[in-house]
PDB file of N, CA and C in Angstrom:
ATOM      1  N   UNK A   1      69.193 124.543 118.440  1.00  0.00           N
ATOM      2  CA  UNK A   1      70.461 124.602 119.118  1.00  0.00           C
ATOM      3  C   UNK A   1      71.109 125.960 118.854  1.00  0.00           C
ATOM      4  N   UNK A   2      71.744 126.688 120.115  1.00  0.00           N
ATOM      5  CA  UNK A   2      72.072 127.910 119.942  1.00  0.00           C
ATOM      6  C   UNK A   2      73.736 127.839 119.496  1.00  0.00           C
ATOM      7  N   UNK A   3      74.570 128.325 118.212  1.00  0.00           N
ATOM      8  CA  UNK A   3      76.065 128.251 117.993  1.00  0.00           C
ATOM      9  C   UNK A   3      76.652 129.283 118.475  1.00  0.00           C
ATOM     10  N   UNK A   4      77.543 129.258 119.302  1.00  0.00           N
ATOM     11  CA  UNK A   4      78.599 130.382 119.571  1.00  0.00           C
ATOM     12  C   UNK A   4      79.070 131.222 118.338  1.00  0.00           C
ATOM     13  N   UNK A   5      79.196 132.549 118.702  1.00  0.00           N
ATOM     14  CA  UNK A   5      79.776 133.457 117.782  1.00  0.00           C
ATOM     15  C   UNK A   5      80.663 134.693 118.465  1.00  0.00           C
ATOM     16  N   UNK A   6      80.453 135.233 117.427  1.00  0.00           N
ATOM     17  CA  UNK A   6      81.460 136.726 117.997  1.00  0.00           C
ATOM     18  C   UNK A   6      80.858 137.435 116.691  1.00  0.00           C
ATOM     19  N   UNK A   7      80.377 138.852 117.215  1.00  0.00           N
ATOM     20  CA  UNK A   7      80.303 139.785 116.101  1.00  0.00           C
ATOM     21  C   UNK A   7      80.670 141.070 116.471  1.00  0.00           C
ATOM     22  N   UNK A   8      81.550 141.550 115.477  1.00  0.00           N
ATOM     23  CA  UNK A   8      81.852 143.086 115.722  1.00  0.00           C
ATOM     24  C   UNK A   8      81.168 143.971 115.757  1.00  0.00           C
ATOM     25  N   UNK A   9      81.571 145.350 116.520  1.00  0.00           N
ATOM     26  CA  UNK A   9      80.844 146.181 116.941  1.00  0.00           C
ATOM     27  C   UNK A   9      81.914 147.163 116.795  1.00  0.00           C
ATOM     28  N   UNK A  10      81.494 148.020 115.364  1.00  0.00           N
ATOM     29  CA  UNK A  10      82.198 149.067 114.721  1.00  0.00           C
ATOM     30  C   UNK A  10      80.918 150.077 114.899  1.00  0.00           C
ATOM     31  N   UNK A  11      81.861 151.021 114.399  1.00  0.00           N
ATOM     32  CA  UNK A  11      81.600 152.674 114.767  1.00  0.00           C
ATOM     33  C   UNK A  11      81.227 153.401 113.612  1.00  0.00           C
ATOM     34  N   UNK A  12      79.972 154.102 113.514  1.00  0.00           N
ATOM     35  CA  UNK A  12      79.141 155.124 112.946  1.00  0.00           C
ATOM     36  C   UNK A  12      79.302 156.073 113.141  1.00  0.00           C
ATOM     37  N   UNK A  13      79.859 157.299 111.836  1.00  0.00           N
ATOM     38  CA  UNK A  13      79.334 158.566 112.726  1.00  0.00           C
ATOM     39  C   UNK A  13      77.882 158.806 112.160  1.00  0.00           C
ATOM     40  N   UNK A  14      77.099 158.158 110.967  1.00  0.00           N
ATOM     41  CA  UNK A  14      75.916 158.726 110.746  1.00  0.00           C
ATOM     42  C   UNK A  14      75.129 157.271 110.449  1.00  0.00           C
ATOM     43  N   UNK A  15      74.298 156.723 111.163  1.00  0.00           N
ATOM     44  CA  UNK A  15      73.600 155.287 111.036  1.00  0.00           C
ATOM     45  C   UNK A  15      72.732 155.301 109.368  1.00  0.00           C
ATOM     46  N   UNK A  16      72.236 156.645 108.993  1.00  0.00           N
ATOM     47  CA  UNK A  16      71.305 156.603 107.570  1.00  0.00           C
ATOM     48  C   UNK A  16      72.925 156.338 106.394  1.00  0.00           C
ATOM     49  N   UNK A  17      73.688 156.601 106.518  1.00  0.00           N
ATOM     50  CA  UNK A  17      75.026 156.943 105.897  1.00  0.00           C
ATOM     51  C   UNK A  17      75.392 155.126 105.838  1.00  0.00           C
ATOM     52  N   UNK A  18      75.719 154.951 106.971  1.00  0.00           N
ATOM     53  CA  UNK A  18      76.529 153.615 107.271  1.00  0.00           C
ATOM     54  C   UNK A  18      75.219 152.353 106.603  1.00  0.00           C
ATOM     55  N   UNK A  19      74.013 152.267 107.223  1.00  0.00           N
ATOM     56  CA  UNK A  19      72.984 151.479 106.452  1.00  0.00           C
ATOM     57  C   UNK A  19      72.876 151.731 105.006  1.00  0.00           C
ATOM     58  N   UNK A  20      72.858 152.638 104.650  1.00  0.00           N
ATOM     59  CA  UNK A  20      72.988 152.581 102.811  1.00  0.00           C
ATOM     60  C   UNK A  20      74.143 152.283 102.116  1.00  0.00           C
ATOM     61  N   UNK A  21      75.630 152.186 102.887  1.00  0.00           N
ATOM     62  CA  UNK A  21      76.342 151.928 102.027  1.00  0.00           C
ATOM     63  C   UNK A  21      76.756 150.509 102.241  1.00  0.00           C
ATOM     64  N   UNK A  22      76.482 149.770 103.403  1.00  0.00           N
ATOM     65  CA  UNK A  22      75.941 148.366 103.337  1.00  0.00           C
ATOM     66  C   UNK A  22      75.203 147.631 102.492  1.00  0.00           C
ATOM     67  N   UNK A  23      74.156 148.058 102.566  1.00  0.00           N
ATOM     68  CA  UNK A  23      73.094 147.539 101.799  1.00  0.00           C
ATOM     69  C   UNK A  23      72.918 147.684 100.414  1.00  0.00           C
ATOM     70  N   UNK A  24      74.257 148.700 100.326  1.00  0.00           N
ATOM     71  CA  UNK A  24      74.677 148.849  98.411  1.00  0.00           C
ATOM     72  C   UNK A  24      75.139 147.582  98.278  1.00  0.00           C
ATOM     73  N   UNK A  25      75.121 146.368  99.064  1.00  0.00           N
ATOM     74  CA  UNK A  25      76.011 145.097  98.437  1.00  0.00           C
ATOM     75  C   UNK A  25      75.457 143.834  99.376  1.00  0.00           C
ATOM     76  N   UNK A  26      73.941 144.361  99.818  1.00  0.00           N
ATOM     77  CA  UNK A  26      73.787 143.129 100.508  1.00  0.00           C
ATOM     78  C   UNK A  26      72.730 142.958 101.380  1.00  0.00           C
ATOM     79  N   UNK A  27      73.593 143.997 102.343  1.00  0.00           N
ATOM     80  CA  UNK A  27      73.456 143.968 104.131  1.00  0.00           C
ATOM     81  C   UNK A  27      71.680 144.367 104.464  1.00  0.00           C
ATOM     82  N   UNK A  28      70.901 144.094 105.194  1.00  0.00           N
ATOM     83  CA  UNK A  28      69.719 144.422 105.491  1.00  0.00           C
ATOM     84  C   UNK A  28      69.800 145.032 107.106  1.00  0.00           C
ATOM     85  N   UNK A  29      68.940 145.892 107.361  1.00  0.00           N
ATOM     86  CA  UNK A  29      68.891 146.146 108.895  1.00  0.00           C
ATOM     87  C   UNK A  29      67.759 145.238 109.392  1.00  0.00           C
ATOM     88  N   UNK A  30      68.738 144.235 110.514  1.00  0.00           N
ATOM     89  CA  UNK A  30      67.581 143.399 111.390  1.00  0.00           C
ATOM     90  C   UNK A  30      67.344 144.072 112.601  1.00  0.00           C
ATOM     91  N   UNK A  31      67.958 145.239 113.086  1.00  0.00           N
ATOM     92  CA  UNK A  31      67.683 145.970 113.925  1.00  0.00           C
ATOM     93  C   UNK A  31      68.197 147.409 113.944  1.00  0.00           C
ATOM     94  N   UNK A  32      67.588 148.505 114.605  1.00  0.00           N
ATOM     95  CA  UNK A  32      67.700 149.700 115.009  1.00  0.00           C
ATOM     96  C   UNK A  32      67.086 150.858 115.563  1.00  0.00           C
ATOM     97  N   UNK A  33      68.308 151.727 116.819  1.00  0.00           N
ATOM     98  CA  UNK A  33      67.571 152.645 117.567  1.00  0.00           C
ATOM     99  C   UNK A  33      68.535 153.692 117.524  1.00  0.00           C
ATOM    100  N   UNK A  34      68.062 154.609 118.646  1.00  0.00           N
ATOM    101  CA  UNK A  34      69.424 155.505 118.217  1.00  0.00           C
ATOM    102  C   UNK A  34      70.648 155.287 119.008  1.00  0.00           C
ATOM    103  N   UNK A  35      70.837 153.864 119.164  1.00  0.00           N
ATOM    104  CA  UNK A  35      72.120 153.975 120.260  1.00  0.00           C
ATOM    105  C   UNK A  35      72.669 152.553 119.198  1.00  0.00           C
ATOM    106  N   UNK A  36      71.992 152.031 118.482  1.00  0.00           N
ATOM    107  CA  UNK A  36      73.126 150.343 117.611  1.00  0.00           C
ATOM    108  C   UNK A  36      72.025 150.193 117.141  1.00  0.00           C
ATOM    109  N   UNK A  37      72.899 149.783 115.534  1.00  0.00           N
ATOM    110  CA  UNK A  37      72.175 148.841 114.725  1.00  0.00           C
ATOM    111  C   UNK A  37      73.192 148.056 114.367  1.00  0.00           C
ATOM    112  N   UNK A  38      72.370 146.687 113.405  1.00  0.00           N
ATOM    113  CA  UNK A  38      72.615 145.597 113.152  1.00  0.00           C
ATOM    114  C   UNK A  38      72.172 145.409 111.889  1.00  0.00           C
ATOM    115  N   UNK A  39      73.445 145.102 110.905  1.00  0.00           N
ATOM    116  CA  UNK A  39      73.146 144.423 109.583  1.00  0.00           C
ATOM    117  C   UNK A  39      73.327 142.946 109.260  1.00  0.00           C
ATOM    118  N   UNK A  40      72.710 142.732 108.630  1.00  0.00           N
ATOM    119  CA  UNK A  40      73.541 141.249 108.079  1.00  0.00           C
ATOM    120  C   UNK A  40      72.916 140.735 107.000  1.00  0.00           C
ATOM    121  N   UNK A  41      74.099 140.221 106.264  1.00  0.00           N
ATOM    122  CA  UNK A  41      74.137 139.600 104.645  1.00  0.00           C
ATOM    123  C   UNK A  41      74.460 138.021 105.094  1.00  0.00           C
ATOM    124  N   UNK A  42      73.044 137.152 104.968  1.00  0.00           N
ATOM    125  CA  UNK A  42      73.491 135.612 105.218  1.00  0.00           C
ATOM    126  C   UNK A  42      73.816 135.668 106.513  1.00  0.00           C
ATOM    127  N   UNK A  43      74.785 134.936 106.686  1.00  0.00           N
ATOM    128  CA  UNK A  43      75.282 134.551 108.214  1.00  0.00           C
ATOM    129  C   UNK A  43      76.593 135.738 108.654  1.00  0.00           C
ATOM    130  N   UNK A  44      76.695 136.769 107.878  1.00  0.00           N
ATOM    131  CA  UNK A  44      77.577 137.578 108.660  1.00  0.00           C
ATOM    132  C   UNK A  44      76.731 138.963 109.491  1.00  0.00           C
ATOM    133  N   UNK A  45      77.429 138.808 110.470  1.00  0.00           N
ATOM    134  CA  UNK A  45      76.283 140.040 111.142  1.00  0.00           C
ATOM    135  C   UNK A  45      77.666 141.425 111.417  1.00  0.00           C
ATOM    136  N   UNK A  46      77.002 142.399 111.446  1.00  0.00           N
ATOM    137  CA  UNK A  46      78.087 143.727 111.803  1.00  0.00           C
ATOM    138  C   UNK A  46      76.719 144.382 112.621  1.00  0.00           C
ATOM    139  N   UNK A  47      77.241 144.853 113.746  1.00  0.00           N
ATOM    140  CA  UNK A  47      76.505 145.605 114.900  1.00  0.00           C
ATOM    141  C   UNK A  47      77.152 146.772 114.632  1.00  0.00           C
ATOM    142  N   UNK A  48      76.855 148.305 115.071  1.00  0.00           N
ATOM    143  CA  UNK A  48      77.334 149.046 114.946  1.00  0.00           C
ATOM    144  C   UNK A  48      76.850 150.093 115.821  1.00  0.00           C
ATOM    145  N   UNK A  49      77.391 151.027 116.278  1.00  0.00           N
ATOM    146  CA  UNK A  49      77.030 151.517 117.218  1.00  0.00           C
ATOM    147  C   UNK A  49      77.758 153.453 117.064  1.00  0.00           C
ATOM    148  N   UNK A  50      76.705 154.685 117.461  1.00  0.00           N
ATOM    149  CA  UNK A  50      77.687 155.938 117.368  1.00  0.00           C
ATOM    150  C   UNK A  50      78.662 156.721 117.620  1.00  0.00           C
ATOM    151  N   UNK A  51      78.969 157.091 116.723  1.00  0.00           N
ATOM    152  CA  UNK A  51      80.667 157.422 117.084  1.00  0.00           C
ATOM    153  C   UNK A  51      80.643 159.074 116.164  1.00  0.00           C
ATOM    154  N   UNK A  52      79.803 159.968 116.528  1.00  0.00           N
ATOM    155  CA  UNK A  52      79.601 161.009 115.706  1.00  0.00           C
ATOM    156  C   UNK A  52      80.623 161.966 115.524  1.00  0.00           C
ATOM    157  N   UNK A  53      82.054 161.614 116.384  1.00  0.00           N
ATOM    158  CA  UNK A  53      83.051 162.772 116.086  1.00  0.00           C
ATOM    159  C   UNK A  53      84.644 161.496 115.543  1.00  0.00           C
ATOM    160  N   UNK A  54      83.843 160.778 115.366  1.00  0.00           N
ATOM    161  CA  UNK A  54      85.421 159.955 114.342  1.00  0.00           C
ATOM    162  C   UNK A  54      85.683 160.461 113.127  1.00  0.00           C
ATOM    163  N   UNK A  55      87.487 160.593 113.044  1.00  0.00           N
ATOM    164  CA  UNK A  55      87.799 160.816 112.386  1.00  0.00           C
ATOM    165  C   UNK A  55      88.438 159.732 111.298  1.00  0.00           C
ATOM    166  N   UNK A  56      87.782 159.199 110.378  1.00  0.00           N
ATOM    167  CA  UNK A  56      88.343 158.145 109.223  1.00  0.00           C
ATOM    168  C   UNK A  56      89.747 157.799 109.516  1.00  0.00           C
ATOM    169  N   UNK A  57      90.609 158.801 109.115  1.00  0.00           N
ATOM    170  CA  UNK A  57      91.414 159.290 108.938  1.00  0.00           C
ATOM    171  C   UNK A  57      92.601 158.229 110.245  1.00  0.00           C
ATOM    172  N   UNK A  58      91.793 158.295 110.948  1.00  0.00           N
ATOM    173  CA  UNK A  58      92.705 158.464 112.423  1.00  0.00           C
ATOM    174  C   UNK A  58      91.976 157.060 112.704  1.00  0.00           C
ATOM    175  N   UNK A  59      91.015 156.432 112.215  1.00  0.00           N
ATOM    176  CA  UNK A  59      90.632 155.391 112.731  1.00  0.00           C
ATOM    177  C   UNK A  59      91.514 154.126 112.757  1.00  0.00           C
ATOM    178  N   UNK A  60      91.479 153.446 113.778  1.00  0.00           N
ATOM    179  CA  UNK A  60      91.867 152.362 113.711  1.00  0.00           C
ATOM    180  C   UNK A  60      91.246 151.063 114.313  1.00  0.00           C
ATOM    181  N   UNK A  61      89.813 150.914 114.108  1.00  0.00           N
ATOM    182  CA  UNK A  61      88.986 149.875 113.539  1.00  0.00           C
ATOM    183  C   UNK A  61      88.664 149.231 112.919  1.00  0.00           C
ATOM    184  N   UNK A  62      88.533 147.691 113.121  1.00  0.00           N
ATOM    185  CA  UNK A  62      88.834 146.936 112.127  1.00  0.00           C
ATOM    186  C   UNK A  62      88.393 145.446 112.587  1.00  0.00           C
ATOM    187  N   UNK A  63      87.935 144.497 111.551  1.00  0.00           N
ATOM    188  CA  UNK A  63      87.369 142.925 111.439  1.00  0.00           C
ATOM    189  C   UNK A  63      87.247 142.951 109.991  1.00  0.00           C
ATOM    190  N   UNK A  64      87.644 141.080 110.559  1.00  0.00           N
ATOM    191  CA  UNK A  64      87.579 140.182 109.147  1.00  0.00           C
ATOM    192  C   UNK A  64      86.138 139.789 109.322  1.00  0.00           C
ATOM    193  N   UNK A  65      85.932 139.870 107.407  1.00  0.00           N
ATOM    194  CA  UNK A  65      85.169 138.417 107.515  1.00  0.00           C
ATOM    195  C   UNK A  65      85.418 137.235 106.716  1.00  0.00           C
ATOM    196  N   UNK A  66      85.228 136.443 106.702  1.00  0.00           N
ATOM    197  CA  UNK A  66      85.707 135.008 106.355  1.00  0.00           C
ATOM    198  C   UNK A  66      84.528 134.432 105.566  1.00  0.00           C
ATOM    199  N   UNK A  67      84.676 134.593 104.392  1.00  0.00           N
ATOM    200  CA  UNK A  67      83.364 133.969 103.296  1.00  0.00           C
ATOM    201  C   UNK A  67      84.035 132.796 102.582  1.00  0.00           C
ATOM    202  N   UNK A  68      82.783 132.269 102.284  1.00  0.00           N
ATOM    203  CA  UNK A  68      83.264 131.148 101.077  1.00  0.00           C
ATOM    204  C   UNK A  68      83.545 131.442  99.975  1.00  0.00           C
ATOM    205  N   UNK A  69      82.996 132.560  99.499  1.00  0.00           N
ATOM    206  CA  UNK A  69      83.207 133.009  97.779  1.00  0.00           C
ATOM    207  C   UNK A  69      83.406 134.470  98.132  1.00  0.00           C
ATOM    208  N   UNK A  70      85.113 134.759  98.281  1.00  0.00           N
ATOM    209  CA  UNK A  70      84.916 136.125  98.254  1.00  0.00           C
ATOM    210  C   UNK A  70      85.297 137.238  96.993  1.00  0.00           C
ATOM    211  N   UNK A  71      85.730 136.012  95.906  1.00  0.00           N
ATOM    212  CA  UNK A  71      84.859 137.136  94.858  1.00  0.00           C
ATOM    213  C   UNK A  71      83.903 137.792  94.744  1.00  0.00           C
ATOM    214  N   UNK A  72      82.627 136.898  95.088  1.00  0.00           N
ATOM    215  CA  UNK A  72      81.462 137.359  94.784  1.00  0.00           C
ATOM    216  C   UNK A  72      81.050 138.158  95.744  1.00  0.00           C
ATOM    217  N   UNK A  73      81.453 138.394  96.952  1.00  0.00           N
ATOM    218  CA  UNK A  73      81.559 139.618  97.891  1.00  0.00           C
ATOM    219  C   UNK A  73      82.059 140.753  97.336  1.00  0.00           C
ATOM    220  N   UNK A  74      83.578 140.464  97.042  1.00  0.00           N
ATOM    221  CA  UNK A  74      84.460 141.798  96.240  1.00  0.00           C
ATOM    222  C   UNK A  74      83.187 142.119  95.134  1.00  0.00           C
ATOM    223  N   UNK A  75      82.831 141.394  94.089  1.00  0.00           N
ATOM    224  CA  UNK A  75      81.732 141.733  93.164  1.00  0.00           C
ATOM    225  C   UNK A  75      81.522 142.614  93.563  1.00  0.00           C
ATOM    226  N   UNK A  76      79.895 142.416  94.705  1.00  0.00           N
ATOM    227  CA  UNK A  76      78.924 142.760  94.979  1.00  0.00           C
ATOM    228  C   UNK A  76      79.260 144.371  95.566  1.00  0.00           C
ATOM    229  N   UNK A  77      80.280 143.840  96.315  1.00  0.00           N
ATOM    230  CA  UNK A  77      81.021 145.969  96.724  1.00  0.00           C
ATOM    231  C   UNK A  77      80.972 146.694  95.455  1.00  0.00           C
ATOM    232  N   UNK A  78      82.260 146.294  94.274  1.00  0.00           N
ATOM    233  CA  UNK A  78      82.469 146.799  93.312  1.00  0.00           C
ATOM    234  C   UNK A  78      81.384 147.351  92.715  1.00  0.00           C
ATOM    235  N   UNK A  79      79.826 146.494  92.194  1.00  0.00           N
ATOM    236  CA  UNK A  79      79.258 146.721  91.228  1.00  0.00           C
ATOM    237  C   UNK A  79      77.954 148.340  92.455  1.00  0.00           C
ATOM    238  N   UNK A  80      78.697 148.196  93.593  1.00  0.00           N
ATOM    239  CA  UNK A  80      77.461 149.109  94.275  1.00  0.00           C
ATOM    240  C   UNK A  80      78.461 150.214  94.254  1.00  0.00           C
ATOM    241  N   UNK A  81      79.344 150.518  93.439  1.00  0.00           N
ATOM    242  CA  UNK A  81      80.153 151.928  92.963  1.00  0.00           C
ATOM    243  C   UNK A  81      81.216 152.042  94.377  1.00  0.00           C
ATOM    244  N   UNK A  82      81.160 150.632  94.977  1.00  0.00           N
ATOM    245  CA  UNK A  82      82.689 151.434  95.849  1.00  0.00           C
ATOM    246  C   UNK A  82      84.015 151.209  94.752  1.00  0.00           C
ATOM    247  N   UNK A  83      84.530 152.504  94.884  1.00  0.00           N
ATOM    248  CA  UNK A  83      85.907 152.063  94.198  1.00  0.00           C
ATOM    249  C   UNK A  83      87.008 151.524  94.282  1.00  0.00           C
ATOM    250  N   UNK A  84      88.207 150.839  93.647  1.00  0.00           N
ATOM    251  CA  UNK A  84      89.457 150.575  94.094  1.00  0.00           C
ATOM    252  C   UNK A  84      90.053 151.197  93.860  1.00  0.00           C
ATOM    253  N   UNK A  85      90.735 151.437  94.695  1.00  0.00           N
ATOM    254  CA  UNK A  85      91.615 152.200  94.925  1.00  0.00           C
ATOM    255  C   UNK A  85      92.841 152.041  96.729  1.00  0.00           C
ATOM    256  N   UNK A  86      93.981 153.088  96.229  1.00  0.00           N
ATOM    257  CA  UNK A  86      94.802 152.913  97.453  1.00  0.00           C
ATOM    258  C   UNK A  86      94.520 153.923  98.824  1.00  0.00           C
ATOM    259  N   UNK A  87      93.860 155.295  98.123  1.00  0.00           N
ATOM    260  CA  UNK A  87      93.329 155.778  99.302  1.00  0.00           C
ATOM    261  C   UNK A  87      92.149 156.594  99.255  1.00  0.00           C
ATOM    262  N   UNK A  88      91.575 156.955 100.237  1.00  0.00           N
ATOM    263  CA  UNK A  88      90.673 157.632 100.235  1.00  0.00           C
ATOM    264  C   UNK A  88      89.298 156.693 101.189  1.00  0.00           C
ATOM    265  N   UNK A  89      87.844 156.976 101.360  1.00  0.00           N
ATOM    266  CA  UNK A  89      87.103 156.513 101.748  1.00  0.00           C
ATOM    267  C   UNK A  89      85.764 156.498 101.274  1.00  0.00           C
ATOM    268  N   UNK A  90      84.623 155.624 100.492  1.00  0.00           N
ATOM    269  CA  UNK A  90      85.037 154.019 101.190  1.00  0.00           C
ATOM    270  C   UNK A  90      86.210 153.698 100.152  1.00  0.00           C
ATOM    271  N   UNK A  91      87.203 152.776 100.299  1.00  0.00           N
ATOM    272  CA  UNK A  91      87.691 151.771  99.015  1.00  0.00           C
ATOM    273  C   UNK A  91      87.727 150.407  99.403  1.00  0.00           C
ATOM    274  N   UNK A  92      88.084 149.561  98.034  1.00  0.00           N
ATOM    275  CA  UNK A  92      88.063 148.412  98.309  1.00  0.00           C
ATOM    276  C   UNK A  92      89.453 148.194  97.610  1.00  0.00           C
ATOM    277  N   UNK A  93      90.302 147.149  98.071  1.00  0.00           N
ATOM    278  CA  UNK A  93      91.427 146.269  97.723  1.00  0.00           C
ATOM    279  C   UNK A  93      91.031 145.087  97.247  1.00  0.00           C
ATOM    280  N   UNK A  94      91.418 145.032  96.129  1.00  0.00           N
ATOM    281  CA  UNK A  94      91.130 143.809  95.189  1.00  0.00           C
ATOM    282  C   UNK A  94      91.685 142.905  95.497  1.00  0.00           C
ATOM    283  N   UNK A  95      90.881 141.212  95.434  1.00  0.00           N
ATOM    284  CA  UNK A  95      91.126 139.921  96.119  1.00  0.00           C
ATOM    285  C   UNK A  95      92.357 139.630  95.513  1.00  0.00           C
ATOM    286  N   UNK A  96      93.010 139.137  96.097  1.00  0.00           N
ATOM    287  CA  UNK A  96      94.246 138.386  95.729  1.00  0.00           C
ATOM    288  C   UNK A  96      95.261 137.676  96.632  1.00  0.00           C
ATOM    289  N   UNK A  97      95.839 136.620  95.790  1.00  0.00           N
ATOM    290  CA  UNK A  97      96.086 135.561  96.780  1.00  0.00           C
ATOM    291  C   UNK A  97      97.321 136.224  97.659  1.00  0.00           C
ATOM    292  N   UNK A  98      97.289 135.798  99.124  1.00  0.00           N
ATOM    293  CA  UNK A  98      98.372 136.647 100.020  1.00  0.00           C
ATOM    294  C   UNK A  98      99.583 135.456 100.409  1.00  0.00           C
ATOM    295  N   UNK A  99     100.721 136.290 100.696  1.00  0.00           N
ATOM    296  CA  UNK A  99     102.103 135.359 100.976  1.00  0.00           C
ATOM    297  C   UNK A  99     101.300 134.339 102.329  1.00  0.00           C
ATOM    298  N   UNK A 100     100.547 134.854 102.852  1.00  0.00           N
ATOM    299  CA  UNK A 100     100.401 133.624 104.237  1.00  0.00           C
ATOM    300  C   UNK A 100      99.218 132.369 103.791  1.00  0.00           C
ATOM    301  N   UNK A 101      98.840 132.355 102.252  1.00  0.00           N
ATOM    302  CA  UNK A 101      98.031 131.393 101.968  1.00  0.00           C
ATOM    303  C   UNK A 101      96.769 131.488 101.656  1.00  0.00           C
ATOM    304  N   UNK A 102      96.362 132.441 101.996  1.00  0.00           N
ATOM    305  CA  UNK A 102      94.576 132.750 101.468  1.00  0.00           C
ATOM    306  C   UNK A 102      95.027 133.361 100.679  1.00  0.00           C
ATOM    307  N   UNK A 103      93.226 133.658  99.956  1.00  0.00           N
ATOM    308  CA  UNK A 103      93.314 135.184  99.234  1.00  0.00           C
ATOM    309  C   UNK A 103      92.456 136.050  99.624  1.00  0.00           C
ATOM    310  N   UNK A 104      92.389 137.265  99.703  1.00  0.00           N
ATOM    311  CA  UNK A 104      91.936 137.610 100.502  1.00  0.00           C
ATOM    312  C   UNK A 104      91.899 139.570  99.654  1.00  0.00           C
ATOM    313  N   UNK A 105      91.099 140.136 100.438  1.00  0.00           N
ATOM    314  CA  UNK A 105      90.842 141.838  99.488  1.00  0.00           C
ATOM    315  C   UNK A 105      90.378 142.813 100.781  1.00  0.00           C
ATOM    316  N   UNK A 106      90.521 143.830 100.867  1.00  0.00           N
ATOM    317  CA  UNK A 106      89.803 144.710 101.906  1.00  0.00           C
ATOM    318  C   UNK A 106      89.250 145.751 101.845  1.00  0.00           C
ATOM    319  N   UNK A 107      87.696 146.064 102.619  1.00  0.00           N
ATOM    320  CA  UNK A 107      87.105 146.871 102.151  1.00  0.00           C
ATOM    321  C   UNK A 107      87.027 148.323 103.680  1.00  0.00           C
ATOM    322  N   UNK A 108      87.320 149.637 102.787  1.00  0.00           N
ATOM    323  CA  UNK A 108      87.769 150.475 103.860  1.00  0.00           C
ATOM    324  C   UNK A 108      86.024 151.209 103.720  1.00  0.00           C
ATOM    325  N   UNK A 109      85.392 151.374 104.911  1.00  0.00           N
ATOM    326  CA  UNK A 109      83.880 151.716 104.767  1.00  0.00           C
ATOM    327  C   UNK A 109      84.288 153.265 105.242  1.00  0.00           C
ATOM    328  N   UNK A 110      83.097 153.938 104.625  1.00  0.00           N
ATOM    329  CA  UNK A 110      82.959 155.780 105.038  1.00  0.00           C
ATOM    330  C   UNK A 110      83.355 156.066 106.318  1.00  0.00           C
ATOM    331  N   UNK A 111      83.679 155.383 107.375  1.00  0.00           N
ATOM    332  CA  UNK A 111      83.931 155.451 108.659  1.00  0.00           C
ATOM    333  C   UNK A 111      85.259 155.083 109.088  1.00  0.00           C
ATOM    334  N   UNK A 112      86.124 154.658 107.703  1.00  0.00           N
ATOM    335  CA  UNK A 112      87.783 154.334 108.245  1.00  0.00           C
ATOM    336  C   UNK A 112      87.439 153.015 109.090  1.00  0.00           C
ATOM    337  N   UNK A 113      86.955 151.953 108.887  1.00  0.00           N
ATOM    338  CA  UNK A 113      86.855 150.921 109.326  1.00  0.00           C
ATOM    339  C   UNK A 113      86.974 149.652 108.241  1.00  0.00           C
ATOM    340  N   UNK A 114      88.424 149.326 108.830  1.00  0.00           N
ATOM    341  CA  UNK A 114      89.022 148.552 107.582  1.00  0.00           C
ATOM    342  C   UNK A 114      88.653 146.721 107.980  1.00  0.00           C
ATOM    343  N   UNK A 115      87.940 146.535 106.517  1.00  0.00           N
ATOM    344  CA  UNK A 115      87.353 145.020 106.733  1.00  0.00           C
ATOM    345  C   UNK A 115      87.982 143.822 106.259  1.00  0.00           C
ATOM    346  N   UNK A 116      88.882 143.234 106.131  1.00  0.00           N
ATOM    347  CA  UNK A 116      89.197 142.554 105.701  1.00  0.00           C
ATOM    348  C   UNK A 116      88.730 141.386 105.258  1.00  0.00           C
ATOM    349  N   UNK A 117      88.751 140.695 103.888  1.00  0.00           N
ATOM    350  CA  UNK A 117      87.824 140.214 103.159  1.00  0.00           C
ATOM    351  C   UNK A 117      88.726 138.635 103.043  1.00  0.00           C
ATOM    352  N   UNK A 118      88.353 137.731 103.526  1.00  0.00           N
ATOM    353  CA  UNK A 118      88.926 136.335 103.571  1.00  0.00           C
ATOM    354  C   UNK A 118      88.246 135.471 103.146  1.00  0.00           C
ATOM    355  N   UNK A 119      89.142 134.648 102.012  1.00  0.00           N
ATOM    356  CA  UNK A 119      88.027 133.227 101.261  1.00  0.00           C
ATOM    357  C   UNK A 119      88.548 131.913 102.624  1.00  0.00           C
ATOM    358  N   UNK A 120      87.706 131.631 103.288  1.00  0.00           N
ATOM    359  CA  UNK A 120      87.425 130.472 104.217  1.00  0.00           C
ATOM    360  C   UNK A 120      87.884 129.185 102.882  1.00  0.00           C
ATOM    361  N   UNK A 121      89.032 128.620 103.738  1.00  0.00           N
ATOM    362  CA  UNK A 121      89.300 126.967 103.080  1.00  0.00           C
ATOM    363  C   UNK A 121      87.957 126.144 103.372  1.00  0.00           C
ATOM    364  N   UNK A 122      87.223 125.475 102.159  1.00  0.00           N
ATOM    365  CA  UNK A 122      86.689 124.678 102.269  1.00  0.00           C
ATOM    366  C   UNK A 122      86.962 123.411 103.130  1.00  0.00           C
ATOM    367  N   UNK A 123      86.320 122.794 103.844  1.00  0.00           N
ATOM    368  CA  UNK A 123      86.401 121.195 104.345  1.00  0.00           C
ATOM    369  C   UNK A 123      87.008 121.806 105.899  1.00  0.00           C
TER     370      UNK A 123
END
């Protein structure tokens, strides 16, 4: 049986760049050419596609993802040397519980593409 989805389709300026700093925490390439690739850790997929004159800086791209354990996501960033911190690129924002009820952390990738990191309510 085929399940409906939705997966984002963020912006690269260098695909060898963007695949290694994925896969510092996970991500595998199930596909690639020179026009999109595709990672995915478990059931989250990120497509990605080139964007060789973006500026971080100026970006304003962006998706959640919604895990069950997103400590162990935040972990898995942390221990592959992204840092926390408030600015710069990549960083990550440390999980913590937010005024609207989750908890939740965000990770800003080499490309100014801000991810937002959400623990999914069980049941």
């Amino acid at each position: 049986m085929t399940r409906d989805r939705a997966v984002p389709n963020l912006p690269s300026r260098d695909f060898d760049v963007t695949e290694a700093f994925y896969r510092g925490f996970g991500f595998a390439s199930v596909f690639r050419d020179d026009g999109w690739m595709i990672l995915r850790r478990g059931d989250l997929e990120l497509e990605f596609f080139p964007f060789a004159d973006l500026d971080p800086a100026a970006s304003s791209f962006r998706c959640t993802l919604r895990v069950a354990d997103v400590d162990e996501l935040a972990e898995a960033i942390a221990a592959a040397g992204v840092p926390v911190r408030a600015t710069g690129f990549p960083r990550l924002h440390e999980v913590a519980a937010q005024d609207w009820g989750l908890r939740a952390g965000h990770l800003v990738d080499p490309d100014g593409t801000l991810l937002t990191l959400i623990e999914e309510p069980s049941g």
